[in-house]
Protein backbone atom coordinates (compact mmCIF):
# COMPACT_ATOMS: atom_id res chain seq x y z
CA UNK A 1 0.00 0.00 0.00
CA UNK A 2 1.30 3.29 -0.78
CA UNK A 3 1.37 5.64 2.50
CA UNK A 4 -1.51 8.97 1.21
CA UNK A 5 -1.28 11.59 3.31
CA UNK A 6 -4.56 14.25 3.88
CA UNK A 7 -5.05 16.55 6.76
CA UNK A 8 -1.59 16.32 7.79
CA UNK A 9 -1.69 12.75 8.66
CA UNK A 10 -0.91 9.18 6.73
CA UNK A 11 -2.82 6.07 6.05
CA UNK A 12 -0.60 4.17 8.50
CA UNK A 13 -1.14 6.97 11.43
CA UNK A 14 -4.91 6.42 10.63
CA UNK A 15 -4.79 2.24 11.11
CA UNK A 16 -2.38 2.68 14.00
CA UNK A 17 -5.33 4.57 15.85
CA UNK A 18 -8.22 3.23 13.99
CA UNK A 19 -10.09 1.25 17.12
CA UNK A 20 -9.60 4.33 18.91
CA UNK A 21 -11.36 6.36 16.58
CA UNK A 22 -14.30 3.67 15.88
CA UNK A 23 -15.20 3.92 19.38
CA UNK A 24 -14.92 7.10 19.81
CA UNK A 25 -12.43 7.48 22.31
CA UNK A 26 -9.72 10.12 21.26
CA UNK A 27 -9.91 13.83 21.80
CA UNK A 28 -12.16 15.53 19.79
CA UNK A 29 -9.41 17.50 17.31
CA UNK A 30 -7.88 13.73 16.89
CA UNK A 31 -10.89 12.58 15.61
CA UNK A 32 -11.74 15.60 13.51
CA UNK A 33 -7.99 15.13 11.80
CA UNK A 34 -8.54 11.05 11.17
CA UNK A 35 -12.20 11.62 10.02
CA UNK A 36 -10.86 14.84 7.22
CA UNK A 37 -8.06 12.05 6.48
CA UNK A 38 -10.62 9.45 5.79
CA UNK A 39 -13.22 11.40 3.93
CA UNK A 40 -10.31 12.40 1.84
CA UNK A 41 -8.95 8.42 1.16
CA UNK A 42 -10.47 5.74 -0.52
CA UNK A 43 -7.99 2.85 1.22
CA UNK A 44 -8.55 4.61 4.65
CA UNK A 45 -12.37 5.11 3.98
CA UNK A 46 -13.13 1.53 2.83
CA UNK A 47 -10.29 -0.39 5.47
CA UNK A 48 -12.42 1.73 8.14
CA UNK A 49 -15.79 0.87 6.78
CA UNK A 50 -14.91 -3.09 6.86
CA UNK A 51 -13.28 -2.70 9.98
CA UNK A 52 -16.87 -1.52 11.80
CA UNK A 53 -18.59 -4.11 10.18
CA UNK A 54 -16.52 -6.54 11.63
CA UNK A 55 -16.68 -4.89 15.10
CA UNK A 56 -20.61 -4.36 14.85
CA UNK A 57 -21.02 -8.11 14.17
CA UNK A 58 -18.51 -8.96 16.99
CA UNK A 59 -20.94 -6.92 19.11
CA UNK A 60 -23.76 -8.79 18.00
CA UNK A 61 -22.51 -12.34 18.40
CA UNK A 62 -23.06 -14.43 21.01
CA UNK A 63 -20.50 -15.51 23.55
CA UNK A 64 -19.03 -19.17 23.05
CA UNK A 65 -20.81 -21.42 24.93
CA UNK A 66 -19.11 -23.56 27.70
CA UNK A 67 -16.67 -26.50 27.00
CA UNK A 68 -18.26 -29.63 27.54
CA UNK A 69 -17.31 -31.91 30.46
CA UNK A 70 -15.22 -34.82 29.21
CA UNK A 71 -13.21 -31.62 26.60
CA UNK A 72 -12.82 -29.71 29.67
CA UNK A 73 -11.05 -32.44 31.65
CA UNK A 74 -8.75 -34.16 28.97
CA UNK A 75 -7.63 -30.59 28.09
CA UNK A 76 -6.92 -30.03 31.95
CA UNK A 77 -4.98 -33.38 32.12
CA UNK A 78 -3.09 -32.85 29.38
CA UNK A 79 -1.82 -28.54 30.76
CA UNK A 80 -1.21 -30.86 33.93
C-alpha cells in the first residue's frame, strides 16, 4: 500500500489509531484530523468501513458457549 497523506496525517497513522477512533475514544481534534483524512482516502475510507462491520457483528454475536465436560477435563490433564 502506498502511505496517502490528507489533513496532515498518513494512512498508516490512521490504522495505528483506527479502534480508537471507531469507538470514539480520542480527543475531539484527533478525531476531527482522522475523520478529514478518511473522507479524503479511498484505502482509509473503505479499510475503516470493513473494519466496523466486523466490530458491529462482533458486538452482536453471542458468547461461546461452555466446553463440555469430558473436553474440559482431557484438556486439563493434558496442561497438567
Amino acid at each position: 500500500m502506498v502511505e496517502k497523506y490528507y489533513a496532515g496525517v498518513g494512512c498508516f497513522e490512521v490504522l495505528a489509531e483506527l479502534s480508537s477512533f471507531a469507538e470514539g475514544s480520542l480527543a475531539p481534534e484527533r478525531t476531527e484530523t482522522l475523520r478529514q483524512h478518511v473522507e479524503r482516502c479511498s484505502v482509509c475510507e473503505r479499510f475503516g468501513r470493513e473494519f466496523e462491520t466486523v466490530v458491529e457483528a462482533l458486538r452482536n454475536s453471542s458468547p461461546p458457549g461452555a466446553l463440555p465436560v469430558a473436553v474440559r477435563e482431557r484438556l486439563e490433564r493434558a496442561l497438567h
